[in-house]
N, C-alpha and C. Protein backbone atom coordinates (compact mmCIF):
# COMPACT_ATOMS: atom_id res chain seq x y z
N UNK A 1 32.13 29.77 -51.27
CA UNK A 1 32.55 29.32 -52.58
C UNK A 1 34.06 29.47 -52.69
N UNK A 2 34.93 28.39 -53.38
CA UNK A 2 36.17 28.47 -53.27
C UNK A 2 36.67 28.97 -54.58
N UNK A 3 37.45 29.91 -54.49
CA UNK A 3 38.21 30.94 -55.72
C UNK A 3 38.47 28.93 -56.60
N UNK A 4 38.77 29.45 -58.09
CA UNK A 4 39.29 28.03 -58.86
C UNK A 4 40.60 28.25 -58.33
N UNK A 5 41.59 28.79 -58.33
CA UNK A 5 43.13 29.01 -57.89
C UNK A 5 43.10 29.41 -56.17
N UNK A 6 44.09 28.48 -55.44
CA UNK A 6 44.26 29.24 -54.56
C UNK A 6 46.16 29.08 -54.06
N UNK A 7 46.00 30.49 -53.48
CA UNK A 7 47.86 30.26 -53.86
C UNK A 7 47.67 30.11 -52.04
N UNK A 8 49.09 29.57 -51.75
CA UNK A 8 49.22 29.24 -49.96
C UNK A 8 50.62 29.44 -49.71
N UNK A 9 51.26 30.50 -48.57
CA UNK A 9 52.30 30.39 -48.21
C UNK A 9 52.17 29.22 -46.98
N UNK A 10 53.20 28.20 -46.97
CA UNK A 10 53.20 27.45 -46.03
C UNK A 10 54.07 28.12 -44.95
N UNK A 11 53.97 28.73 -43.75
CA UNK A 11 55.01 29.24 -43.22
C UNK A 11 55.88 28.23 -42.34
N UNK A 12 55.29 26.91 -42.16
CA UNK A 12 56.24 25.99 -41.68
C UNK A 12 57.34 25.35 -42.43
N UNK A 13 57.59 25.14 -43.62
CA UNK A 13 58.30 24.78 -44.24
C UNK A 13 58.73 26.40 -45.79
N UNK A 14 58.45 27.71 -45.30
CA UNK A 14 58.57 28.41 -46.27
C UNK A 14 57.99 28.45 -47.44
N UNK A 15 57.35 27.88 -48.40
CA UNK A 15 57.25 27.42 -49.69
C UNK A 15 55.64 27.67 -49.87
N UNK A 16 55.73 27.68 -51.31
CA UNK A 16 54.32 28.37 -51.64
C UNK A 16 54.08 27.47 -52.58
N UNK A 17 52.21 27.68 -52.58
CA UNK A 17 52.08 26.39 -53.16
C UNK A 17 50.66 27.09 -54.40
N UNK A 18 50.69 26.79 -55.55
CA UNK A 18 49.33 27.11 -55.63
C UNK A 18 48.41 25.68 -56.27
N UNK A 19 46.91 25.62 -55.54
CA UNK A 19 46.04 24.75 -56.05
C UNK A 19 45.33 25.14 -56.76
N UNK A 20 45.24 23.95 -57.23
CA UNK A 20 43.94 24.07 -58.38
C UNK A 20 42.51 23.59 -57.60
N UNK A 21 40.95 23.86 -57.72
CA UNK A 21 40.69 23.64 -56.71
C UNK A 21 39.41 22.55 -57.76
N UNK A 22 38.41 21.61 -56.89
CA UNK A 22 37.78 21.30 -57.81
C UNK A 22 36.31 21.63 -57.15
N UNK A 23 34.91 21.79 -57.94
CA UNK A 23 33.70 22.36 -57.24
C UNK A 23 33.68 23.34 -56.26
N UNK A 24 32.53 23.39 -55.20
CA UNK A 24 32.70 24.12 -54.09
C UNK A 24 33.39 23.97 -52.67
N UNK A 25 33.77 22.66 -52.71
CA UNK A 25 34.63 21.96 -51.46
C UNK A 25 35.20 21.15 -51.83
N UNK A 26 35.72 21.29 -52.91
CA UNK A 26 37.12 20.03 -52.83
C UNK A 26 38.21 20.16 -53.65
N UNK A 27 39.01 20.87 -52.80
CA UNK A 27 40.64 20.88 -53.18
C UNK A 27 40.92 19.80 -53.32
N UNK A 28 42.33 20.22 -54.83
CA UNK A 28 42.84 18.77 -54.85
C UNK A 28 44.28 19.51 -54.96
N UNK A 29 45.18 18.26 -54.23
CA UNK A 29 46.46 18.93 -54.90
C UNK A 29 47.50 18.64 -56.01
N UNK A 30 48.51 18.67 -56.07
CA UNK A 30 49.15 18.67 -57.11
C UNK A 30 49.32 16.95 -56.99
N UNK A 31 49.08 16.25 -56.90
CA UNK A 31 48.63 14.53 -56.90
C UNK A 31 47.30 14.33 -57.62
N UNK A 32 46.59 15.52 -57.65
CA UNK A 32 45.26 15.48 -57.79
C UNK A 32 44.37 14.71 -57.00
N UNK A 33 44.53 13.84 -55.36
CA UNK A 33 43.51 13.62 -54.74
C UNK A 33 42.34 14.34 -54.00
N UNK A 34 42.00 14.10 -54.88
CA UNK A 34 40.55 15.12 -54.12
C UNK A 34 39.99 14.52 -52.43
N UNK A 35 40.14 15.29 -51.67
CA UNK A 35 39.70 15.43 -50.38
C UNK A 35 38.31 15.10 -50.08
N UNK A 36 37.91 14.14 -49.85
CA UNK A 36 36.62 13.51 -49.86
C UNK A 36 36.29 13.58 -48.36
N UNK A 37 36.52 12.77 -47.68
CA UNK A 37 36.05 12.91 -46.27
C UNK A 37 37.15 13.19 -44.82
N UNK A 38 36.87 13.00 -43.92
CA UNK A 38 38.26 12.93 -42.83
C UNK A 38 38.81 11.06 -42.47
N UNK A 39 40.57 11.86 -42.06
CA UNK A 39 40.94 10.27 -41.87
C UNK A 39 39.78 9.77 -40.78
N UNK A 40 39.48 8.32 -40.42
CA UNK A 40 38.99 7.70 -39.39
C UNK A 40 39.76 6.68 -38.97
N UNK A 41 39.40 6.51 -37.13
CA UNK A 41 40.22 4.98 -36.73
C UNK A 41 38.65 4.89 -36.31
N UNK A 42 38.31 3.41 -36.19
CA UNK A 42 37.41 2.99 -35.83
C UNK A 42 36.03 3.75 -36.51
N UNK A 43 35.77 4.30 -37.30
CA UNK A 43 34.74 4.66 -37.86
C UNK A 43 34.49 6.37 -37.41
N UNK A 44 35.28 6.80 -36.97
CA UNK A 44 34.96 7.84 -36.31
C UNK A 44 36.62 8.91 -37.03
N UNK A 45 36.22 10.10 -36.66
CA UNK A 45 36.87 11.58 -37.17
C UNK A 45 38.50 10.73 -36.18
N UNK A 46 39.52 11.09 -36.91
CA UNK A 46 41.05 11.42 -36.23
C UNK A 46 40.76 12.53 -35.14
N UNK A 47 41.60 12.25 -34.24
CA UNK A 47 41.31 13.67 -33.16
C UNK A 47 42.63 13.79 -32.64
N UNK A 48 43.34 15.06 -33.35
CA UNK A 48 45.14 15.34 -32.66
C UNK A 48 44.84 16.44 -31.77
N UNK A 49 45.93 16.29 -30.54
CA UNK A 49 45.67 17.68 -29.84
C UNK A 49 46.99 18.24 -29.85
N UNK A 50 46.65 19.25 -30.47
CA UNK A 50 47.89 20.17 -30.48
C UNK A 50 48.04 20.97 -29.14
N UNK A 51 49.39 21.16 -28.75
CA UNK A 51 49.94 21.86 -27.43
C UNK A 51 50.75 22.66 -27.91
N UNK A 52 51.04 24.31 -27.32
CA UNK A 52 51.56 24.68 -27.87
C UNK A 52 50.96 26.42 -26.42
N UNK A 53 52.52 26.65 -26.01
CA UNK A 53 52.14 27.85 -25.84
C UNK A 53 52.08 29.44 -26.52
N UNK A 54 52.22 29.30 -27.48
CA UNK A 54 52.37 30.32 -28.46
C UNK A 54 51.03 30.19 -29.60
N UNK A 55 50.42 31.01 -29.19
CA UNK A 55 49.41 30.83 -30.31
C UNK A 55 48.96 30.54 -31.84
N UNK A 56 50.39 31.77 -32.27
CA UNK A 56 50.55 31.23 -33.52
C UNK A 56 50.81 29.98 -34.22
N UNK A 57 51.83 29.58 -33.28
CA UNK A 57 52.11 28.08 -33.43
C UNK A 57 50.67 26.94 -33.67
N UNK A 58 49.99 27.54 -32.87
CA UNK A 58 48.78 26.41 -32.76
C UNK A 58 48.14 26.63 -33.86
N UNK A 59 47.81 27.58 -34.11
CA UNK A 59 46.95 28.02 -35.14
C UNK A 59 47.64 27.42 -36.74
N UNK A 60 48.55 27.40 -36.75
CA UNK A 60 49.49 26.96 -38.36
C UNK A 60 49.37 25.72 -38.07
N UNK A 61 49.69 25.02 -36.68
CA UNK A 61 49.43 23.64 -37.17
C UNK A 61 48.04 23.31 -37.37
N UNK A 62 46.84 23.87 -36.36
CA UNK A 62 45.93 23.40 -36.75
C UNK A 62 45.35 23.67 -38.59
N UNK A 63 45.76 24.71 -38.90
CA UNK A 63 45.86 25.10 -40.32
C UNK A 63 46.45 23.65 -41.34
N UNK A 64 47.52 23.34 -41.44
CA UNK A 64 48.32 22.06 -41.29
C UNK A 64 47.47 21.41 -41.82
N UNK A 65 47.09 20.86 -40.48
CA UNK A 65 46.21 19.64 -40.31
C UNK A 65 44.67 19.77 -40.92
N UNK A 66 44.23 20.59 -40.98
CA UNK A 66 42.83 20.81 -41.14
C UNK A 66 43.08 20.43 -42.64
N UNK A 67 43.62 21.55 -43.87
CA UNK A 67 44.02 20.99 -44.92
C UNK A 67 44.15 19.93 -45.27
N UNK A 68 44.24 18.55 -44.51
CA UNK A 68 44.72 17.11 -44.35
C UNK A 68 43.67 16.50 -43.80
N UNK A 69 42.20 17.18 -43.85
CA UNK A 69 41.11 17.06 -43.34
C UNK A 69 41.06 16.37 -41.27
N UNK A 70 42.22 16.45 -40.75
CA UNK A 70 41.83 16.09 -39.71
C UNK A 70 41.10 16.76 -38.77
N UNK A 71 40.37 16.18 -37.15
CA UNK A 71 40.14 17.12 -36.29
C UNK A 71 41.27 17.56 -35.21
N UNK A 72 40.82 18.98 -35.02
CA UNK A 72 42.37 19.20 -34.33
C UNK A 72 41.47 20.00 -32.70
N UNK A 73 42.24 19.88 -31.47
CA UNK A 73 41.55 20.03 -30.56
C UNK A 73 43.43 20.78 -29.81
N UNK A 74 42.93 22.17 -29.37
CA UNK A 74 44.27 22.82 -29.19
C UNK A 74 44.05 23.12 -27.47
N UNK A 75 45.52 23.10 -27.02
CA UNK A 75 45.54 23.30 -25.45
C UNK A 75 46.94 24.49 -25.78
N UNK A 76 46.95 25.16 -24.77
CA UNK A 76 47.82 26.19 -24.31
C UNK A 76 48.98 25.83 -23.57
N UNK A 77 48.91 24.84 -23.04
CA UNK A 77 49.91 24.85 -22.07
C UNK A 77 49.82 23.28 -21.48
N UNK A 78 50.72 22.58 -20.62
CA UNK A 78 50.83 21.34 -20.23
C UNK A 78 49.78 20.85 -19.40
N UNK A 79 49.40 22.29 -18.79
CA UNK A 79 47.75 21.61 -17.55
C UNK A 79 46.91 21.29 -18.27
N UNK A 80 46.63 22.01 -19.05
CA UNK A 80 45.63 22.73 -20.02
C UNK A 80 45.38 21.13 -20.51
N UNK A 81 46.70 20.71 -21.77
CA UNK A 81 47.03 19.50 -22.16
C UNK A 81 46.41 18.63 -21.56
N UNK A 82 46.77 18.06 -19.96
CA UNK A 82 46.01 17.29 -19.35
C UNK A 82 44.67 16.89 -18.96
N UNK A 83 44.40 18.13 -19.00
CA UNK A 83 42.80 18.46 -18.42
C UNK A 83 42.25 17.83 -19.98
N UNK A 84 42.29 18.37 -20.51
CA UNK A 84 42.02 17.56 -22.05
C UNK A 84 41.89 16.61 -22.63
N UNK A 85 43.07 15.93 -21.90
CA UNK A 85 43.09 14.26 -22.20
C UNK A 85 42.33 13.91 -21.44
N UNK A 86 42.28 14.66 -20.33
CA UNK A 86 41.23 13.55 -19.18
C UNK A 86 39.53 14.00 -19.82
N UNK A 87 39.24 14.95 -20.31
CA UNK A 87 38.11 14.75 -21.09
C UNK A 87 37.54 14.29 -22.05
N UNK A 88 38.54 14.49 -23.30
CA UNK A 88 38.93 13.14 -24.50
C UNK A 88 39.57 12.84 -24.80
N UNK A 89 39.87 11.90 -24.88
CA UNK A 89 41.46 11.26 -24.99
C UNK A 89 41.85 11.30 -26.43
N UNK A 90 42.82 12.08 -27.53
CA UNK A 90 43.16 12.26 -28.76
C UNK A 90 43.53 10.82 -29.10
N UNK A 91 43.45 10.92 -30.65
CA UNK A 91 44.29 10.20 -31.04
C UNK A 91 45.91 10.10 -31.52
N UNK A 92 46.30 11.57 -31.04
CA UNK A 92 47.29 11.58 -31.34
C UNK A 92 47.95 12.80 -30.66
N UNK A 93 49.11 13.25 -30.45
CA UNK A 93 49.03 14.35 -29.68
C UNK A 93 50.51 14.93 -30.37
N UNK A 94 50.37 16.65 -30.83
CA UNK A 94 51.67 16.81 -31.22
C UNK A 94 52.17 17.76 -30.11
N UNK A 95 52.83 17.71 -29.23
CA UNK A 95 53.66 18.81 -27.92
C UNK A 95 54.75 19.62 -28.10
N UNK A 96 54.46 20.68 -27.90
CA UNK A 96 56.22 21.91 -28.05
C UNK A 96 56.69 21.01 -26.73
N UNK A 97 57.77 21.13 -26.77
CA UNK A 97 58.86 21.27 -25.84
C UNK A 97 58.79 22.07 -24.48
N UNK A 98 59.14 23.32 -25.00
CA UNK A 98 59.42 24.58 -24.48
C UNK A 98 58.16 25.63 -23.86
N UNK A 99 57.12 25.09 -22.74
CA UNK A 99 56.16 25.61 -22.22
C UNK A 99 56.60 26.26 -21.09
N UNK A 100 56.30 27.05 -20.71
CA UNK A 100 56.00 27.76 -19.55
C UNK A 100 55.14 27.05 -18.55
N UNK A 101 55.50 26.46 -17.55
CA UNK A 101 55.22 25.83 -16.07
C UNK A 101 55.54 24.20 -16.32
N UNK A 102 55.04 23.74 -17.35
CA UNK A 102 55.24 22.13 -17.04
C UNK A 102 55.28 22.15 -18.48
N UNK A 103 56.95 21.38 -18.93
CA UNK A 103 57.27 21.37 -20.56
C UNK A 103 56.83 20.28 -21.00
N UNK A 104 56.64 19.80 -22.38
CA UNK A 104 56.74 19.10 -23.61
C UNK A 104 57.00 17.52 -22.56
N UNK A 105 58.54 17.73 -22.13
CA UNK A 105 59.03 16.30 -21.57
C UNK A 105 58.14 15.62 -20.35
N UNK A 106 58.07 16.48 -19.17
CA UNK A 106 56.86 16.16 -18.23
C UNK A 106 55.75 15.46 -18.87
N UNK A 107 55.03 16.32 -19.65
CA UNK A 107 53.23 15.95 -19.68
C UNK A 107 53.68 15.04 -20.42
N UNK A 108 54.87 14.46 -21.61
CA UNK A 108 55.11 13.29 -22.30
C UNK A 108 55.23 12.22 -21.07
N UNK A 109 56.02 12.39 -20.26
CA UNK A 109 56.38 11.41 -19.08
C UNK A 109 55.08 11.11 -18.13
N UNK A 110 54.26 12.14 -17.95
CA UNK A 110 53.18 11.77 -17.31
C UNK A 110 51.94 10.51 -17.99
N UNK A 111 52.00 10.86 -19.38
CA UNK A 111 50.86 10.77 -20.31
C UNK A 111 51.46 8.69 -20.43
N UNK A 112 52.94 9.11 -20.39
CA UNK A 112 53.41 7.40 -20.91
C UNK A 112 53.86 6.65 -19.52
N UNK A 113 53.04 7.03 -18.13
CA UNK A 113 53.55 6.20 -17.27
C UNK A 113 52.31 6.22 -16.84
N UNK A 114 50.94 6.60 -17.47
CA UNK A 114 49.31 6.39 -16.85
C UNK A 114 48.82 5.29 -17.94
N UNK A 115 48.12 4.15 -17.30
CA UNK A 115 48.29 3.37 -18.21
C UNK A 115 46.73 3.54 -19.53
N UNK A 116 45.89 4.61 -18.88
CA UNK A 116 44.83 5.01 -19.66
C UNK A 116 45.52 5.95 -20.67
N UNK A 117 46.48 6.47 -20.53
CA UNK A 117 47.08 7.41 -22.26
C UNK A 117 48.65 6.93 -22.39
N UNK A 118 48.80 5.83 -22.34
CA UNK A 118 50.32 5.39 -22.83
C UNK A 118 50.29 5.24 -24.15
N UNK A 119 48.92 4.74 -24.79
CA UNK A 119 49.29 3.94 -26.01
C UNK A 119 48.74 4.78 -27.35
N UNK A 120 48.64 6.56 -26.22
CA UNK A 120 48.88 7.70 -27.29
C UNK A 120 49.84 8.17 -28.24
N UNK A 121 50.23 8.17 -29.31
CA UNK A 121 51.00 8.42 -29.71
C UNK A 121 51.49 9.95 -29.78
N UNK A 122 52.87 10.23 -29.23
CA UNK A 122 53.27 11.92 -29.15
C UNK A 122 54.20 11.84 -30.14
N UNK A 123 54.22 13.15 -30.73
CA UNK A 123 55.24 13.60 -31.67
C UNK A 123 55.73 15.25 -30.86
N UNK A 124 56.89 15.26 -30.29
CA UNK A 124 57.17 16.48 -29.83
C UNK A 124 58.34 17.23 -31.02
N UNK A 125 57.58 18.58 -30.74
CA UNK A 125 58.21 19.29 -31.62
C UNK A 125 59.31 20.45 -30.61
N UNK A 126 60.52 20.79 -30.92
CA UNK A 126 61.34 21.46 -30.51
C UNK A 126 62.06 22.16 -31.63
N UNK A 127 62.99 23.95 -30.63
CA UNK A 127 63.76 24.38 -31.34
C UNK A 127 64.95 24.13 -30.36
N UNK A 128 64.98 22.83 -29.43
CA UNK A 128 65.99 23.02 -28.53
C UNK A 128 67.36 22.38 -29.71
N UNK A 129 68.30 21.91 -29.23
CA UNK A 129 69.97 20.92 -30.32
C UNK A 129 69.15 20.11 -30.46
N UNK A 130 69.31 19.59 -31.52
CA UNK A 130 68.81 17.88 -32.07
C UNK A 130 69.08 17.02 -31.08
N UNK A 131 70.40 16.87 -30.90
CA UNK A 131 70.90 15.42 -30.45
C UNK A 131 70.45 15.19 -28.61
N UNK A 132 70.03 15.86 -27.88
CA UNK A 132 70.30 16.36 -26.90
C UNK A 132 68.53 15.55 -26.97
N UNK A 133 67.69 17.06 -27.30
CA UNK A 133 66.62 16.51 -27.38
C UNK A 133 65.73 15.49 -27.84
N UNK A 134 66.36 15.08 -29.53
CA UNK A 134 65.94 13.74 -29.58
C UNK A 134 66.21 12.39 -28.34
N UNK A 135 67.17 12.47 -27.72
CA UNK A 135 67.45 11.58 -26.81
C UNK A 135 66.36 11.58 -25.68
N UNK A 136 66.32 13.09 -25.05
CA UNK A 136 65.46 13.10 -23.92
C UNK A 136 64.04 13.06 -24.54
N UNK A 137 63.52 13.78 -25.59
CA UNK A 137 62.02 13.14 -26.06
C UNK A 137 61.97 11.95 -25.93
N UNK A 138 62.66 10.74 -27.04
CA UNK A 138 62.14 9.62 -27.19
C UNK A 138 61.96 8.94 -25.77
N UNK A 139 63.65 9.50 -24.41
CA UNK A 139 63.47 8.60 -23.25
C UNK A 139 61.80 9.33 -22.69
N UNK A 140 61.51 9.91 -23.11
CA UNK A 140 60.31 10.02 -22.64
C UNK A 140 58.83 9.20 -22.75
N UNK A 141 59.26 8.83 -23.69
CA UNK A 141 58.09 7.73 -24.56
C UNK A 141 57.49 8.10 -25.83
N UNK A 142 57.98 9.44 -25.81
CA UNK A 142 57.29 10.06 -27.31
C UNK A 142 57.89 9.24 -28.89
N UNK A 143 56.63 8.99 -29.59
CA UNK A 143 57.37 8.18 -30.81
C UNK A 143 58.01 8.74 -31.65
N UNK A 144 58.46 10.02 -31.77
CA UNK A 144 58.53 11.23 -32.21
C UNK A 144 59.44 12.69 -32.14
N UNK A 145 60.32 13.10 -32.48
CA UNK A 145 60.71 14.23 -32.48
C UNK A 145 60.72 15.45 -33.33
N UNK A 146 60.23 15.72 -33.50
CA UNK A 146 60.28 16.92 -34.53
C UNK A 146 61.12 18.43 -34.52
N UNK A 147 61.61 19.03 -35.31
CA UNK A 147 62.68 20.25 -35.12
C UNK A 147 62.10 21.09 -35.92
N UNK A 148 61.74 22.22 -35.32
CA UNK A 148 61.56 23.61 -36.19
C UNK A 148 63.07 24.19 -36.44
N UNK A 149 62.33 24.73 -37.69
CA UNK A 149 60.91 25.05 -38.41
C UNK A 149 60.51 23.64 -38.68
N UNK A 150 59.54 23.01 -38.75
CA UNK A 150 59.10 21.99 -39.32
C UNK A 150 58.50 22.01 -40.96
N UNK A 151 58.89 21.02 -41.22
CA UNK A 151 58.78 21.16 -43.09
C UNK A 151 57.18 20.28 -42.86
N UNK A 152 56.28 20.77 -43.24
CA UNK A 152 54.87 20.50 -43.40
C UNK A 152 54.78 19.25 -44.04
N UNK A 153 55.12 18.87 -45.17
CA UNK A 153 55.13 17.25 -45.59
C UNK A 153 55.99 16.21 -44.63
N UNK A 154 56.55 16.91 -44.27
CA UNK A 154 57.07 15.39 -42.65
C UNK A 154 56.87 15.20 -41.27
N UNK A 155 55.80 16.45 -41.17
CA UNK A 155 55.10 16.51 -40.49
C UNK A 155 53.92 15.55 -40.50
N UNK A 156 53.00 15.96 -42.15
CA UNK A 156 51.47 15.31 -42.37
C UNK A 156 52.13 13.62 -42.79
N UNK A 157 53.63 13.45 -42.87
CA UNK A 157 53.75 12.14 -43.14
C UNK A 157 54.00 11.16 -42.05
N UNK A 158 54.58 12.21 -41.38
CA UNK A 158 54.94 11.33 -39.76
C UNK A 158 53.22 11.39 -38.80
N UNK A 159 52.56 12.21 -39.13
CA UNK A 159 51.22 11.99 -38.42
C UNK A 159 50.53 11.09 -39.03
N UNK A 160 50.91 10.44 -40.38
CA UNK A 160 50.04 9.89 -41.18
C UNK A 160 50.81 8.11 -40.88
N UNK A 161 52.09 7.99 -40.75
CA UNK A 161 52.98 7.03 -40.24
C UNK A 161 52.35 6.23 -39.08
N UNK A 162 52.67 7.48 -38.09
CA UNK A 162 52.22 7.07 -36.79
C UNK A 162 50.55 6.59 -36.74
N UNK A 163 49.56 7.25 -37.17
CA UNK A 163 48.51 6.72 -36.95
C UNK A 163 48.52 5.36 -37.40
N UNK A 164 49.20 5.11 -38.88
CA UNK A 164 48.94 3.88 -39.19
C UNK A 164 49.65 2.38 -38.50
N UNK A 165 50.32 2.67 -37.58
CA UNK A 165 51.33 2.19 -36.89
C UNK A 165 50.85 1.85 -35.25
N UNK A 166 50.30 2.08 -35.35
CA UNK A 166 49.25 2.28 -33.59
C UNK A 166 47.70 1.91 -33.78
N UNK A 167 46.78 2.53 -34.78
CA UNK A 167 45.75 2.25 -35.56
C UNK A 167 45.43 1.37 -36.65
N UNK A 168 45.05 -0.01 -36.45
CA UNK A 168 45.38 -1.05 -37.84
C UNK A 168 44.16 -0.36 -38.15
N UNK A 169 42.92 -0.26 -37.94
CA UNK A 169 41.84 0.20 -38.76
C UNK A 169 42.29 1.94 -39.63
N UNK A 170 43.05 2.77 -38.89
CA UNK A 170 43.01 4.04 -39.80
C UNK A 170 43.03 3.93 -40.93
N UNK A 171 42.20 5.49 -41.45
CA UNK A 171 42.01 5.23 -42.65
C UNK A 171 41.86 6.74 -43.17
N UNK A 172 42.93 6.92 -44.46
CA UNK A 172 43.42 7.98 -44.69
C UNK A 172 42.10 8.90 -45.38
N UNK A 173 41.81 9.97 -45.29
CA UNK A 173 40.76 10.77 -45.99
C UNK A 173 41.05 10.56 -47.13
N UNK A 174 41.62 10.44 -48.06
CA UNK A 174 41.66 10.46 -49.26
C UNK A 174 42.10 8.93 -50.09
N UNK A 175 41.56 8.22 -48.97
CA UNK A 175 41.88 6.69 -49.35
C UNK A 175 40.50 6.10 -49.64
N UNK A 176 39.97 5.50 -50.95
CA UNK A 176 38.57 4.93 -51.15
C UNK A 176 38.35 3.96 -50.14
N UNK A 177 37.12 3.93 -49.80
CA UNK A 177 36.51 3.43 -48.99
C UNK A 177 36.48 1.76 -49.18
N UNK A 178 36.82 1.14 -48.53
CA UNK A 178 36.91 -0.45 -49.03
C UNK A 178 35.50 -0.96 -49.19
């Protein structure tokens, strides 16, 4: 059962938020859309895989995202990453940078020169210089750069961008059903 109030520190973007909540499962937020089902492409659940060698990290985004009703499917590390895709292929993939054995840029370069996961969309996230790394992400193929701390609404807007941009059928959870 969900408290009627619930307060949330966002620790990706700092800021605290409190909801109002409605029944037993359905938050709404300060828009008041109530959270009805998960986004879908093709009739089926969103599926992002978060990468990330730091646990915490994974865990806040999948936090993130879940809030935003998506499914989130987490890897540890760049093998890890791979082995993953080669079992299900996401619909979307968000990558740190900065891994231990094979980084962010690799498994991006691998993923966009196989022609079974090119037309994945990556959003890599870094704390490396902006200018430096935005350059070498995008030459990577990633559609995407992101800079921590990451502010949580340009995050769920650029995941929400990109799907719709790659996916003509997606379809936002909180968008009525046509």
């Amino acid at each position: 059962m969900w408290p009627e109030r619930l307060r949330i520190h966002d620790v990706l973007s700092n800021r605290r938020y409190a909801l109002q909540l409605e029944g037993p499962s359905r938050p709404t937020g300060t828009a008041g859309v109530t959270v009805s089902r998960r986004p879908q492409v093709a009739g089926r659940p969103v599926s992002i895989l978060i990468v990330d060698d730091e646990p915490d990290n994974r865990e806040v985004l999948e936090m993130v995202l879940a809030w935003e009703s998506f499914t989130t499917v987490s890897a540890a590390g760049g093998r890890d990453a791979l082995a993953e895709i080669a079992r299900q292929p996401p619909d979307l993939i968000l990558l740190d940078v900065m891994m231990p054995g094979m980084d962010g840029f690799e498994v991006a370069t691998r993923l966009k020169s196989d022609p079974l996961t090119e037309r994945i969309p990556i959003i890599l996230v870094t704390a490396l210089a902006q200018a430096a790394a935005r350059a070498r992400g995008l030459g990577t193929g990633a559609a995407e750069v992101l800079f921590k701390p990451l502010d949580r609404e340009v995050l769920v807007d650029r995941v929400k961008d990109l799907l719709r941009s790659v996916y003509p059928d997606y379809r936002d959870g909180a968008e009525p059903a046509a």
